[in-house]
Protein backbone atom coordinates (compact mmCIF):
# COMPACT_ATOMS: atom_id res chain seq x y z
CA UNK A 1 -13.00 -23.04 28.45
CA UNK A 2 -11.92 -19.75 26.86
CA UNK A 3 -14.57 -17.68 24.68
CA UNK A 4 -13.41 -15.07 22.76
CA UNK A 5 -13.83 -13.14 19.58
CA UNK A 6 -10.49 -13.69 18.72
CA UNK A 7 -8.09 -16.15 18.90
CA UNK A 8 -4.47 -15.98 17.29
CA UNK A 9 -2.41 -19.35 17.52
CA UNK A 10 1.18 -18.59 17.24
CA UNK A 11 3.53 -15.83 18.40
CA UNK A 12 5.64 -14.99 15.75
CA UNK A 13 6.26 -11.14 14.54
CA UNK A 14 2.86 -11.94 12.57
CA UNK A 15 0.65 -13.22 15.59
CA UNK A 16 2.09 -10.21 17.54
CA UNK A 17 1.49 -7.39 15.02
CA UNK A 18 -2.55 -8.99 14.80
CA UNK A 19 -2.56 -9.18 18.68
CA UNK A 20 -1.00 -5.69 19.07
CA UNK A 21 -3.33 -4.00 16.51
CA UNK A 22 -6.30 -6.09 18.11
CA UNK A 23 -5.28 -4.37 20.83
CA UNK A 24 -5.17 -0.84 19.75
CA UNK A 25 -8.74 -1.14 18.07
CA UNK A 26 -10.10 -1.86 21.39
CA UNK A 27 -10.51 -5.76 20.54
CA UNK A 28 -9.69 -8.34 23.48
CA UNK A 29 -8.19 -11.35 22.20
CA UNK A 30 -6.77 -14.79 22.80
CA UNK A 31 -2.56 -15.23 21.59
CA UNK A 32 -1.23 -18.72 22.36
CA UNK A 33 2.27 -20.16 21.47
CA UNK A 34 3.23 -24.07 22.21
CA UNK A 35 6.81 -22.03 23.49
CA UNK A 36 7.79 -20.56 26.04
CA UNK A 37 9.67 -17.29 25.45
CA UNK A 38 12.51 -15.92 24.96
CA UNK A 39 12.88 -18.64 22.59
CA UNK A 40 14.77 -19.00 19.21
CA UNK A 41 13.43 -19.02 15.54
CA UNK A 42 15.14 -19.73 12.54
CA UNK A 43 15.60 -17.13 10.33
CA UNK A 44 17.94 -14.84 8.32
CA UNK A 45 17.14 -12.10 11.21
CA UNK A 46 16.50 -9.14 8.88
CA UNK A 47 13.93 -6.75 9.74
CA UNK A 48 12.73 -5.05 6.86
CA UNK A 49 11.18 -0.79 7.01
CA UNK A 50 7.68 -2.24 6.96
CA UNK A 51 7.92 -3.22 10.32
CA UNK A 52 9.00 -0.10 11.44
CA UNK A 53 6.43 1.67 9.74
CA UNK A 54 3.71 -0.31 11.22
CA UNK A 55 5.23 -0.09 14.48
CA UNK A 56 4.74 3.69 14.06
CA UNK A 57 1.38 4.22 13.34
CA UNK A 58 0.53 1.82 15.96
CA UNK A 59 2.38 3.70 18.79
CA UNK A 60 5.37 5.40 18.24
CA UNK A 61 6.41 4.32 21.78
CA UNK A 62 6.78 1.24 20.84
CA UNK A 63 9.36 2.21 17.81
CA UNK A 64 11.16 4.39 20.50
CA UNK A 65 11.69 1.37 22.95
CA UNK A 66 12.49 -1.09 19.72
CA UNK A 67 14.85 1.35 18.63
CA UNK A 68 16.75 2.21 21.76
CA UNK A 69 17.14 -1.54 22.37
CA UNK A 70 20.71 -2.48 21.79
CA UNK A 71 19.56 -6.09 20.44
CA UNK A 72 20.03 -4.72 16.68
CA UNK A 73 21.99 -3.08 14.21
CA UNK A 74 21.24 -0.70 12.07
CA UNK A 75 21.33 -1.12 8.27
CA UNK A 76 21.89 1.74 5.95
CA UNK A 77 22.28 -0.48 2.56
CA UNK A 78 22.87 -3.73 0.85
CA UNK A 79 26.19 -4.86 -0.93
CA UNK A 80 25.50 -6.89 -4.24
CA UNK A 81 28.56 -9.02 -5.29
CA UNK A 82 28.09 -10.65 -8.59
CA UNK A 83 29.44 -13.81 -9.71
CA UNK A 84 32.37 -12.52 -11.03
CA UNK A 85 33.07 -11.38 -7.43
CA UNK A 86 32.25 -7.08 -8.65
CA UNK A 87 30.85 -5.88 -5.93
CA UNK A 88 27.88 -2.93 -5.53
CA UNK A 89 27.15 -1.00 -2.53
CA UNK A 90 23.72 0.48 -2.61
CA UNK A 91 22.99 2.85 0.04
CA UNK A 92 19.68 2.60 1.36
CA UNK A 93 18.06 6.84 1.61
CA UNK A 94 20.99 8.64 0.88
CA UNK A 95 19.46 11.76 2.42
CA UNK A 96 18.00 9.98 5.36
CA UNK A 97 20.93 10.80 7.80
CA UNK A 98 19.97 14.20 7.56
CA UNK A 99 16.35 13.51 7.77
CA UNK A 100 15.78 11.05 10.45
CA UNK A 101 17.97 9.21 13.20
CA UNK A 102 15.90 5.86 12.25
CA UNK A 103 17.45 3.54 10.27
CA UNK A 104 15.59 1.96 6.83
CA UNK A 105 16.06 -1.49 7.99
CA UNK A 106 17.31 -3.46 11.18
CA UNK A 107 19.25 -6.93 11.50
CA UNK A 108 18.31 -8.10 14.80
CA UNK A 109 17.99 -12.00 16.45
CA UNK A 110 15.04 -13.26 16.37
CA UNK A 111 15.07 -14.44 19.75
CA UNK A 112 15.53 -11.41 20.83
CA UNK A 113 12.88 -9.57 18.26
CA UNK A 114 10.19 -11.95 19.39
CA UNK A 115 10.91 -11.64 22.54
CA UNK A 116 10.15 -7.60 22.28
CA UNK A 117 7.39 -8.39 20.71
CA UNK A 118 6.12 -10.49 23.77
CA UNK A 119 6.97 -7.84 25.95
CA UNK A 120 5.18 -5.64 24.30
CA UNK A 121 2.03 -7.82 24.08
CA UNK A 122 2.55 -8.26 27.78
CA UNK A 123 1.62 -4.35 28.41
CA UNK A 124 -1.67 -4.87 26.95
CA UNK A 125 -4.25 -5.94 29.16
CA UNK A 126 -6.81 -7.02 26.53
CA UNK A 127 -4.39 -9.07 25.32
CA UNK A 128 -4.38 -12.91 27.35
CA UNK A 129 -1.00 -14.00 26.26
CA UNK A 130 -1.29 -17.90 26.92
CA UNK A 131 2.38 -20.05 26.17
CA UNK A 132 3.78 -23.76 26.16
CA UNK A 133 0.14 -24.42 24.85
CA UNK A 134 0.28 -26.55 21.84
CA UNK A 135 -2.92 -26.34 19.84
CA UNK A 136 -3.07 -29.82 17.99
CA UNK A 137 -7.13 -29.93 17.49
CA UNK A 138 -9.57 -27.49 15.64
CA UNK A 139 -13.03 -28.38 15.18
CA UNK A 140 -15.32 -26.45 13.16
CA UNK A 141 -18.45 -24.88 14.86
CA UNK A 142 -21.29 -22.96 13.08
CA UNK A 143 -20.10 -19.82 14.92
CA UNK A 144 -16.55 -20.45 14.58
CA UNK A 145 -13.93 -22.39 16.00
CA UNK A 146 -12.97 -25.07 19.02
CA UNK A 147 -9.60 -25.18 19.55
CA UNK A 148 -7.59 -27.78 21.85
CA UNK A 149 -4.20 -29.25 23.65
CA UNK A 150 -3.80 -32.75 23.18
CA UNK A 151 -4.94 -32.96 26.66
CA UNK A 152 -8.02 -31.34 26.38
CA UNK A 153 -7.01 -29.53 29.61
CA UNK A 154 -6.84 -26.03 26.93
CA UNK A 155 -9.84 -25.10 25.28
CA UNK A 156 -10.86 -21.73 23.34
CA UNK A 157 -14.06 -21.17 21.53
CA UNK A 158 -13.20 -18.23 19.34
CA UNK A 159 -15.58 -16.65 16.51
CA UNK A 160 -12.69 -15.83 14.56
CA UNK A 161 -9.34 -17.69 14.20
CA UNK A 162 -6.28 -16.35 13.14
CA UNK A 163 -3.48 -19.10 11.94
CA UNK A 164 -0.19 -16.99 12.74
CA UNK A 165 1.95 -20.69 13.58
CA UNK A 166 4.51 -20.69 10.62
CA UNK A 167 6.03 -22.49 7.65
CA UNK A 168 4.90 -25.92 9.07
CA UNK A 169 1.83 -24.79 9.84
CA UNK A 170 -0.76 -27.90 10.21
CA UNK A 171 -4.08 -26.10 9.84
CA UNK A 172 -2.70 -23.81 6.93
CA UNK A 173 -1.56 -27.29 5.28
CA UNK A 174 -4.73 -29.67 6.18
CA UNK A 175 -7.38 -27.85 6.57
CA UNK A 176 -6.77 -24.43 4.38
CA UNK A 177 -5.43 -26.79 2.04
CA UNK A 178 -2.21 -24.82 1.41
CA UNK A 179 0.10 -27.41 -0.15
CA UNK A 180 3.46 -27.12 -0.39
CA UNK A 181 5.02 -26.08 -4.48
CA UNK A 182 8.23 -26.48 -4.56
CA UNK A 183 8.70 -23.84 -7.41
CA UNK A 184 6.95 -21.44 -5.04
CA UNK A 185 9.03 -22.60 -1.81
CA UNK A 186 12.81 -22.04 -0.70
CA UNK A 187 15.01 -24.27 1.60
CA UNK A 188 17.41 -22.19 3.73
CA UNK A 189 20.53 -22.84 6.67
CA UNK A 190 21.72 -20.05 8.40
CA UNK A 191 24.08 -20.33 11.48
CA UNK A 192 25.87 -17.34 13.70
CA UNK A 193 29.36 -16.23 13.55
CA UNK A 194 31.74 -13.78 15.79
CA UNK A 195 34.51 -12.05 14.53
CA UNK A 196 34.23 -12.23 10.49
CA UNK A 197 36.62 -9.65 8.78
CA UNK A 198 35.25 -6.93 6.62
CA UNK A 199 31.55 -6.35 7.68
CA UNK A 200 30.80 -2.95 7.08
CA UNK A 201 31.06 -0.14 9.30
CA UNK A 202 27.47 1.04 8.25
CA UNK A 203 25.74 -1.51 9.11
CA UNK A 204 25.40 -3.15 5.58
CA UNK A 205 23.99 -6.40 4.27
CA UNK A 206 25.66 -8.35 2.27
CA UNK A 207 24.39 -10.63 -0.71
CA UNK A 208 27.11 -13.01 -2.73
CA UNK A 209 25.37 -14.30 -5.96
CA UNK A 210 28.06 -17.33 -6.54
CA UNK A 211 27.97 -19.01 -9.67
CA UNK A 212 27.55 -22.38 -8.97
CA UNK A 213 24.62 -21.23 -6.53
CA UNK A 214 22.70 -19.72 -8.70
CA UNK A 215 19.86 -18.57 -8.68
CA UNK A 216 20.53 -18.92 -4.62
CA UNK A 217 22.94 -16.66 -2.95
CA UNK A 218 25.14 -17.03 0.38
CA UNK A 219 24.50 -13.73 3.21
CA UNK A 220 26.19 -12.12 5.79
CA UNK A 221 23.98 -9.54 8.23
CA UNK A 222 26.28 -7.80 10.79
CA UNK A 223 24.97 -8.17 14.38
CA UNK A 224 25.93 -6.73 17.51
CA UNK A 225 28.70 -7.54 19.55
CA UNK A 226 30.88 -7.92 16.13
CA UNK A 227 28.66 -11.19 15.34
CA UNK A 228 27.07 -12.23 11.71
CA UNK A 229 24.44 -13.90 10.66
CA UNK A 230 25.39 -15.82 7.92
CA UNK A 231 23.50 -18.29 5.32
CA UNK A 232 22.49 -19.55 2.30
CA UNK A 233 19.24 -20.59 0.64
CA UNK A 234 17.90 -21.54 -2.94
CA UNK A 235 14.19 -22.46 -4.44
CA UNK A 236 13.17 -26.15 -3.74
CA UNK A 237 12.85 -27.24 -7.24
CA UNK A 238 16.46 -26.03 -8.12
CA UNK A 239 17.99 -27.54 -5.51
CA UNK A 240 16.07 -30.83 -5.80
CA UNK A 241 16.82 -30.68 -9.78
CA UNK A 242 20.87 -29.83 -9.09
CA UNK A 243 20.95 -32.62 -5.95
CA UNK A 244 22.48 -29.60 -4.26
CA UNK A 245 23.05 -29.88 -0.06
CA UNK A 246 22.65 -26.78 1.68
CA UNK A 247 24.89 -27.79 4.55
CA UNK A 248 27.82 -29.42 2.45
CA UNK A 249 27.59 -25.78 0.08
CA UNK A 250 27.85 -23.59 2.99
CA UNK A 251 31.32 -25.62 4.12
CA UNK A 252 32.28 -24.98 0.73
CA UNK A 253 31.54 -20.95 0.32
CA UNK A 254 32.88 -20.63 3.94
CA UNK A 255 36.02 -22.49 3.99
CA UNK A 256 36.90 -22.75 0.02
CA UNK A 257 35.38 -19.44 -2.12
CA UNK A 258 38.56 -18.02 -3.04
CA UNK A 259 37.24 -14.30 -2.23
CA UNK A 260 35.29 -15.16 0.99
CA UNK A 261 37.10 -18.16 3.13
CA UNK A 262 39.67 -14.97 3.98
CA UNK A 263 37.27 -13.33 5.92
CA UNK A 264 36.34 -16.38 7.37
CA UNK A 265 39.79 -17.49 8.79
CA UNK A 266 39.51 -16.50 12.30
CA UNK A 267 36.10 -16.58 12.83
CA UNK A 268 34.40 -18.67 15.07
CA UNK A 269 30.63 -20.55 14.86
CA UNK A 270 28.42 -19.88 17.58
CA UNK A 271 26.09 -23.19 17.68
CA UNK A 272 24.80 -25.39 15.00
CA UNK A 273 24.01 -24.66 11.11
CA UNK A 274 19.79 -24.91 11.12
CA UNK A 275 17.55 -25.60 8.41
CA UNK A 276 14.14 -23.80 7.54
CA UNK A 277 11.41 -23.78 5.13
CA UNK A 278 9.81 -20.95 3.20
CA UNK A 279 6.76 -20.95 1.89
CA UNK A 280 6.98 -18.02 -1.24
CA UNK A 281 4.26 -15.54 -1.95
CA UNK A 282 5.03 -15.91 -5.30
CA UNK A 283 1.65 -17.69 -6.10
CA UNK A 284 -1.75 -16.72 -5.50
CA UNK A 285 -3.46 -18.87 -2.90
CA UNK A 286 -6.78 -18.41 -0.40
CA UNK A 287 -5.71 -17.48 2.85
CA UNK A 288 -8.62 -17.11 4.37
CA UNK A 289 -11.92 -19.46 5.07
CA UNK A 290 -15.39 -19.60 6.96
CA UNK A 291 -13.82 -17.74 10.55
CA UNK A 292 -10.48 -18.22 9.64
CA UNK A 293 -7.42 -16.29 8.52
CA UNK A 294 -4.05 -17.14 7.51
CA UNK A 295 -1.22 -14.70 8.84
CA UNK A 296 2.35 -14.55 7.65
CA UNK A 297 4.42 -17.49 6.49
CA UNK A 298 1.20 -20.01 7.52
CA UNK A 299 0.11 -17.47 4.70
CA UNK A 300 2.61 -18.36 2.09
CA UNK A 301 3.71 -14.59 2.44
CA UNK A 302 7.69 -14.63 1.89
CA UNK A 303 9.02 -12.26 -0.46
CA UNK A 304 10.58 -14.79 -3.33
CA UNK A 305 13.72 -12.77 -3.71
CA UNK A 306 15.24 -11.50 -0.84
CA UNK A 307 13.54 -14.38 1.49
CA UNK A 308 12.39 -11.85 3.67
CA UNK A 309 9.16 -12.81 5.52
CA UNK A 310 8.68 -10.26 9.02
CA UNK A 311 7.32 -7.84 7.02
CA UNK A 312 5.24 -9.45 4.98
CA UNK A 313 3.76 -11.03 8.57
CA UNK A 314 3.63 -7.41 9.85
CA UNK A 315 1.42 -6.24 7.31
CA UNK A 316 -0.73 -9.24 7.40
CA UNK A 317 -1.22 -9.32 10.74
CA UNK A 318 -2.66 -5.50 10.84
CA UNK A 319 -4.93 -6.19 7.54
CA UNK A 320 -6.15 -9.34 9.80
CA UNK A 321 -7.08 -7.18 12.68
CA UNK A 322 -8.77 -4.87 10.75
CA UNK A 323 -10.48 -7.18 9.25
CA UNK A 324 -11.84 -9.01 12.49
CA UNK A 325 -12.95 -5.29 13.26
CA UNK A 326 -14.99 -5.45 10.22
CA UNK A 327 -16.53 -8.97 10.57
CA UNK A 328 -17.68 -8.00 14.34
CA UNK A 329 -19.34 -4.74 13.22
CA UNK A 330 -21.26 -6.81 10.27
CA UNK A 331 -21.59 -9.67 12.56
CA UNK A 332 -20.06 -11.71 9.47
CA UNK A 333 -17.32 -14.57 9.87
CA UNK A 334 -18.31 -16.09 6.46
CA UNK A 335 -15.65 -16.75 3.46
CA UNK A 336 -17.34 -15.18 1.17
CA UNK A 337 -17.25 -11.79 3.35
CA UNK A 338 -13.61 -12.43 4.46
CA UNK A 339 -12.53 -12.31 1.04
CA UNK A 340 -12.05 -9.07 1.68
CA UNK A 341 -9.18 -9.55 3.74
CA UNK A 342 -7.39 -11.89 0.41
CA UNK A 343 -7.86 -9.38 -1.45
CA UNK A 344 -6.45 -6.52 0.75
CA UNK A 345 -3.29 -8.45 1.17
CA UNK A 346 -2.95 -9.08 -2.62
CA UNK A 347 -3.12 -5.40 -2.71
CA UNK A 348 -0.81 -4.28 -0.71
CA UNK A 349 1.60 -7.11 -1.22
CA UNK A 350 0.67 -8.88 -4.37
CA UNK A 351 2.13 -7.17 -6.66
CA UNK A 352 5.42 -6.93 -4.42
CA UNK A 353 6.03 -10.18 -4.33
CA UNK A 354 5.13 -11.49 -7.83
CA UNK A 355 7.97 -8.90 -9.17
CA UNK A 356 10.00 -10.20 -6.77
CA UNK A 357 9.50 -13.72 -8.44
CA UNK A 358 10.40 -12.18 -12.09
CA UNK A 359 13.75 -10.71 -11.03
CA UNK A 360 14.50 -14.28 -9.22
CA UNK A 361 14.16 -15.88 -12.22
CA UNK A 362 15.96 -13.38 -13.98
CA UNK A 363 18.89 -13.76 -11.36
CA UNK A 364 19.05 -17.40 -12.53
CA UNK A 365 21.80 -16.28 -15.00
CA UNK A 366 25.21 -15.51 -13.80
CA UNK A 367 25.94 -13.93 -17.13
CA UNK A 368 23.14 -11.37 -16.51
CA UNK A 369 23.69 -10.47 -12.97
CA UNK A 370 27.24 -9.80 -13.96
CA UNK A 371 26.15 -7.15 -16.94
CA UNK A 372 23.83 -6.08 -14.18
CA UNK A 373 26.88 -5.66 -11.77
CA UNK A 374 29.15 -3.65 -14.77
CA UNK A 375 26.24 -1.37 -15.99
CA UNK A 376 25.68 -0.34 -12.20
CA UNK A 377 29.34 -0.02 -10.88
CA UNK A 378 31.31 2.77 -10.25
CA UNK A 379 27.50 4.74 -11.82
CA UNK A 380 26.54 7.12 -8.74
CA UNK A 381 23.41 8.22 -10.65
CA UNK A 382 22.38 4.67 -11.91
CA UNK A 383 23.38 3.77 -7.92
CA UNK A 384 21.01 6.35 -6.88
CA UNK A 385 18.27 4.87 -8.75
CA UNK A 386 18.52 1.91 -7.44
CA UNK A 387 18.62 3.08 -3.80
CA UNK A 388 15.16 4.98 -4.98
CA UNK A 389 13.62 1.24 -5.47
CA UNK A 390 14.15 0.39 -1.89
CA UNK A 391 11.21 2.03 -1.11
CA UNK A 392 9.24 2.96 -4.30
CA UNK A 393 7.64 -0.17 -5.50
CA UNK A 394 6.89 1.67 -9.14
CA UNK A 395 10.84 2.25 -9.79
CA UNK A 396 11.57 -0.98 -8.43
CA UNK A 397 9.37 -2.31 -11.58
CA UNK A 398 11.39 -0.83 -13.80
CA UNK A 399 14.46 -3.56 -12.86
CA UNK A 400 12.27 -6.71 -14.73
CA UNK A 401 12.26 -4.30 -18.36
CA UNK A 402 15.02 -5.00 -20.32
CA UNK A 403 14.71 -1.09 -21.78
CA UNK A 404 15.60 -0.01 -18.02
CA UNK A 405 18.82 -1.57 -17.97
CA UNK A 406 19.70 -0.57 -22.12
CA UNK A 407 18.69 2.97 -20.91
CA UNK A 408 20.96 2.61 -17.74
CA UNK A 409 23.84 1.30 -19.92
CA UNK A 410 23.69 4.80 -22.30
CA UNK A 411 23.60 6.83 -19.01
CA UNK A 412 27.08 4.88 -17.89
C-alpha cells in the first residue's frame, strides 16, 4: 500500500508536466503508467510554444536539454494550401531569428518526447515513477481515492487523484461521466514516411485543405533524419455522415492527388497507418470532482482546429498542480472547492479553443478557404498579420469576423 497526497495515473506530456510541477512546488507524488517506456503514442507529433513556455518557467534546464536533443525539428511556420491547391507560407515570428535561437514550435516523435519527459521525471526524487502498472479499479473513500491492479498486488491511497490516462480514458468516461460527442470529437491516422520530396528547408508544417476532405485536412511535419509525419483526420460526425474511411482516403491523397502523389513517388512507409481518437475542447464539460482532476485529453482538452492536444495537456497539468497546492494548504479535496481548477482552465484555454471550433466550421467551405487563400497570397502585410495570431490570441479573433477579411481584401 502506497499513501500519498498525490497520485497521477498516466504518463503522457500531461501526467508529466503535473508530476514535474508537483515536483517543483515541493509536493511528493505518485505517477504510474500501465507501459513501460520508451514506448510509442499515436499522435500527429507536433509540439506546440506552450510547452516550451512552461518548460521555461519550470526550469530552464530542462528547455536547454529538450532543445539540444536532436530527437526534433524545429518549426519556423505553417504552409496553408487551399483546395484549389494555392498555397500560403506563414512564417511563424518573423523577427525571432534575431531575437532568440529557440524555435516557436517543435515536431518531434512522441516516443521519443515522452520518453524525455520520463527522464526528466526520473531526476526528481519526490517523484515515485511506478510503470507496467495498469490501474483498472478506483474506489471512492471519504478522504479520497483507492486505486488498484487487477491483481490487487498495486495499491495507492491518494487524497487527490489526477486522471492524466488519455482519449480512452475509463475513469474520465465512467465515473466523470465524460461521454463521448461526436460533433465535439475527431478520428485521426497518421503513419511515418522517409524521403518525401519538397519538405521545407525551415522546418515548416504543412496543412492541405482538399476538397473532398473538407472540413478535414491531410499533414505533413518534417522530422529528423529526412522523415515525415504524415496524416489525416476529420470530426466524427462528418465522417460518420459522408461514410468516409480514413485509411482508404489517405491511399487516395498519397498515391492519387494530382499535386501531392509526386512527392510521394519514392518515398517509403516506415510501419503501419494507426488510428486515434480525440476528444475536442470545443464543449464545456466538468473536469474535475470530489478529489479528482481530469488532465489533458482524459480532459476533453484538444484544440478543435489544428488537433493539437500537448499543449493543451501542458497547461493543464501545471493548473492541476497548483491546484493540489491549494487544496493541501485549505485542507479541501471537495468539488465544490476544486471548481476552481475548471474554471482556471476555461480561462486560460476556453476561449482558445471555442474560436478554434468557429473557424473549423468556417473551414467547412472549400469556396471560403480558397477566397481566404487569394485575399492572403502574395500580401506580405496581410501575411504578417497572420503570423501575429500565432501567438496573440486577441488578433487571432479577428479571423472568425467577416469585416477582418473585407478589410484585408481593401489592403490587397
Amino acid at each position: 500500500m502506497i499513501q500519498t497526497d498525490a497520485c497521477i495515473v498516466g504518463a503522457g506530456p500531461g501526467g508529466a508536466a503535473t508530476a514535474l510541477k508537483l515536483s517543483y512546488l515541493g509536493i511528493p507524488s505518485v505517477l504510474i503508467d500501465k507501459a513501460q517506456f520508451p514506448r510509442d503514442k499515436i499522435c500527429g507529433d507536433a509540439i506546440s510554444g506552450k510547452v516550451t513556455t512552461l518548460l521555461k518557467r519550470l526550469d530552464p534546464d530542462i528547455l536547454s536539454r529538450f532543445d539540444a536533443d536532436p530527437m526534433q525539428v524545429d518549426v519556423w511556420g505553417m504552409t496553408f494550401v487551399a483546395p484549389n491547391h494555392q498555397e500560403i507560407h506563414i512564417p511563424f515570428h518573423p523577427n525571432m531569428v534575431q531575437e532568440t535561437q529557440m524555435a516557436p514550435g517543435y515536431v518531434a516523435k512522441r516516443v521519443d518526447f515522452d520518453h524525455f519527459l520520463i527522464q526528466e521525471i526520473q531526476r526528481r526524487d519526490n517523484i515515485q515513477w511506478l510503470e507496467k502498472v495498469e490501474i483498472t479499479q478506483y474506489e471512492k473513500q471519504p478522504d479520497g481515492w483507492l486505486l488498484s491492479d487487477d491483481s490487487g498486488q498495486v495499491q495507492v491511497k491518494t487524497r487527490m487523484l489526477i486522471v492524466a490516462d488519455g482519449a480512452h480514458s475509463q475513469f474520465s468516461r465512467k465515473i466523470a461521466g465524460l461521454e463521448k460527442d461526436s460533433k465535439h470529437y475527431a478520428g485521426a491516422i497518421r503513419t511515418y514516411y522517409k524521403g518525401v520530396s519538397g519538405l521545407d528547408k525551415r522546418g515548416f508544417i504543412e496543412l492541405h485543405f482538399i476538397k473532398s476532405l473538407t472540413p478535414g485536412y491531410f499533414w505533413i511535419f518534417p522530422l529528423p533524419n529526412g522523415l515525415a509525419n504524415v496524416g489525416l483526420g476529420m470530426r466524427s460526425d462528418i465522417l460518420s455522415k459522408k461514410k468516409f474511411n480514413l485509411r482508404k482516403e489517405l491511399e487516395w491523397v498519397i498515391n492519387e492527388h494530382p499535386a501531392i502523389k509526386a512527392r510521394f513517388q519514392h518515398a517509403e512507409r516506415l510501419g503501419p497507418v494507426m488510428g486515434y481518437g480525440l476528444p475536442l475542447g470545443s464543449k464545456r464539460r466538468s473536469i474535475s470532482g470530489d478529489h479528482y482532476m481530469l488532465v489533458g485529453d482524459a480532459g476533453h482538452l484538444i484544440d478543435p482546429l489544428t488537433g493539437e492536444g500537448i499543449g493543451n495537456a501542458f497547461y493543464s497539468g501545471f493548473i492541476a498542480a497548483e491546484q493540489v497546492q491549494q487544496c493541501l494548504l485549505k485542507n479541501d479535496f471537495s468539488a465544490a472547492f476544486l471548481k476552481a481548477y475548471d474554471q482556471r482552465v476555461d480561462r486560460v484555454l476556453g476561449s482558445e479553443m471555442r474560436l478554434s471550433y468557429k473557424l473549423q466550421k468556417m473551414l467547412a467551405y472549400p469556396f471560403l478557404v480558397n477566397l481566404l487563400a487569394r485575399i492572403i497570397a502574395g500580401n506580405q502585410r496581410i501575411s504578417a498579420v497572420i503570423s501575429g495570431m500565432y501567438n496573440d490570441f486577441s488578433l487571432r479573433e479577428q479571423l472568425a469576423k467577416p469585416l477582418f477579411w473585407v478589410k484585408m481584401w481593401f489592403k490587397r
